[in-house]
C-alpha atoms as a PDB file:
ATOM      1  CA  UNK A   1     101.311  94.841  51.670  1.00  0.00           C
ATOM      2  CA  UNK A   2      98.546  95.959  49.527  1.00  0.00           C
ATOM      3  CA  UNK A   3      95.968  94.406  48.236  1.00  0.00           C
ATOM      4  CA  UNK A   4      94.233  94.920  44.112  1.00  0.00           C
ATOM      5  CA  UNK A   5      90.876  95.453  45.423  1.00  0.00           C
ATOM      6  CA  UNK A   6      89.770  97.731  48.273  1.00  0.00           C
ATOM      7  CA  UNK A   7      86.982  95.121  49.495  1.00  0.00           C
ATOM      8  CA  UNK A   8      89.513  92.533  50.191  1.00  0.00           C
ATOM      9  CA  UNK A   9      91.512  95.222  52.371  1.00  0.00           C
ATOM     10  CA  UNK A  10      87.806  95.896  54.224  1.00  0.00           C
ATOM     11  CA  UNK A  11      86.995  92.664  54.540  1.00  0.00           C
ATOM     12  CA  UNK A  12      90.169  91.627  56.474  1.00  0.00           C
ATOM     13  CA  UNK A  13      90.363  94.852  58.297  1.00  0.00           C
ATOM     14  CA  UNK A  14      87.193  96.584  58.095  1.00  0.00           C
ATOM     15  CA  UNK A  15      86.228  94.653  61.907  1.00  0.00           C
ATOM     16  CA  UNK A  16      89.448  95.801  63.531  1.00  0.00           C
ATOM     17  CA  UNK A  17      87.588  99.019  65.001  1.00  0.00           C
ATOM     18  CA  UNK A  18      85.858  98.362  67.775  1.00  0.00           C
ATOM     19  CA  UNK A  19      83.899 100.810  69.870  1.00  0.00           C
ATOM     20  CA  UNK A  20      86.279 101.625  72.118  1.00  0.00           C
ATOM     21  CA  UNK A  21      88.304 103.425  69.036  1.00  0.00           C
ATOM     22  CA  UNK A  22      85.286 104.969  67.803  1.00  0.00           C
ATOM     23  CA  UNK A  23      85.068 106.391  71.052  1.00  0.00           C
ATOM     24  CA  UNK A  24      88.267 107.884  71.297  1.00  0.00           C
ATOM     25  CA  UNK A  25      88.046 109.024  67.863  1.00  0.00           C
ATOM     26  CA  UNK A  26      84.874 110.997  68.497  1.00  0.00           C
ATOM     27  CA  UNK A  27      86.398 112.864  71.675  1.00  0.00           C
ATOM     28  CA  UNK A  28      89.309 114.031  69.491  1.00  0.00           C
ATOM     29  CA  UNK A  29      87.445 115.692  67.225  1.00  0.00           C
ATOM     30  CA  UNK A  30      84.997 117.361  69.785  1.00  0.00           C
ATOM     31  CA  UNK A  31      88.453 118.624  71.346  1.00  0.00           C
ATOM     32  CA  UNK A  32      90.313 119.368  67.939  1.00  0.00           C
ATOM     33  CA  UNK A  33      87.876 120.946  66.424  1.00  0.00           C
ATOM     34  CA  UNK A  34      86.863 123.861  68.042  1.00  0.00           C
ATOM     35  CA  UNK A  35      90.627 124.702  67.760  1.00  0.00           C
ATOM     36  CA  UNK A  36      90.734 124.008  64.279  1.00  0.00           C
ATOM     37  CA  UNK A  37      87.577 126.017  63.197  1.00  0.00           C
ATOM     38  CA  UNK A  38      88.373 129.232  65.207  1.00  0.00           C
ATOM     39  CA  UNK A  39      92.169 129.152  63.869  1.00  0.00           C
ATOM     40  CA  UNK A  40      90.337 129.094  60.580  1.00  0.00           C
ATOM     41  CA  UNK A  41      87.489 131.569  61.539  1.00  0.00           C
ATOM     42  CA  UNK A  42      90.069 134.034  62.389  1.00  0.00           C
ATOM     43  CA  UNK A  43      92.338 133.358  58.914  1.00  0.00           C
ATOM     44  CA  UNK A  44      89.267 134.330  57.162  1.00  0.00           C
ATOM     45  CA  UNK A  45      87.922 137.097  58.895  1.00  0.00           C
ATOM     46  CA  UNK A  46      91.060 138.552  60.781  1.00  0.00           C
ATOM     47  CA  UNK A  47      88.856 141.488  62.460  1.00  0.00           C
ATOM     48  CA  UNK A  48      86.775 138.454  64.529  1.00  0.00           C
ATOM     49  CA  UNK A  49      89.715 137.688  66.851  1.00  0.00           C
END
């Protein structure tokens, strides 16, 4: 279900992240990332890789 206004949404759910998922969230990207950005690095610029 969705709600009309976006601050209703946050304010029922805007608490449900708790540290733990930031976390998690941040050592996903630091993994993903690199991955992403040299897949992308050598798209660009095929004569780096």
């Amino acid at each position: 279900m969705r709600h009309s206004d976006i601050r209703t949404t946050m304010n029922i759910y805007g608490d449900a992240v708790t540290e733990d998922m930031l976390q998690a969230h941040s050592k996903i990207v630091r993994l993903a990332l690199p991955t992403v950005l040299n897949g992308l690095i050598k798209s660009l610029v095929p004569e780096f890789g």
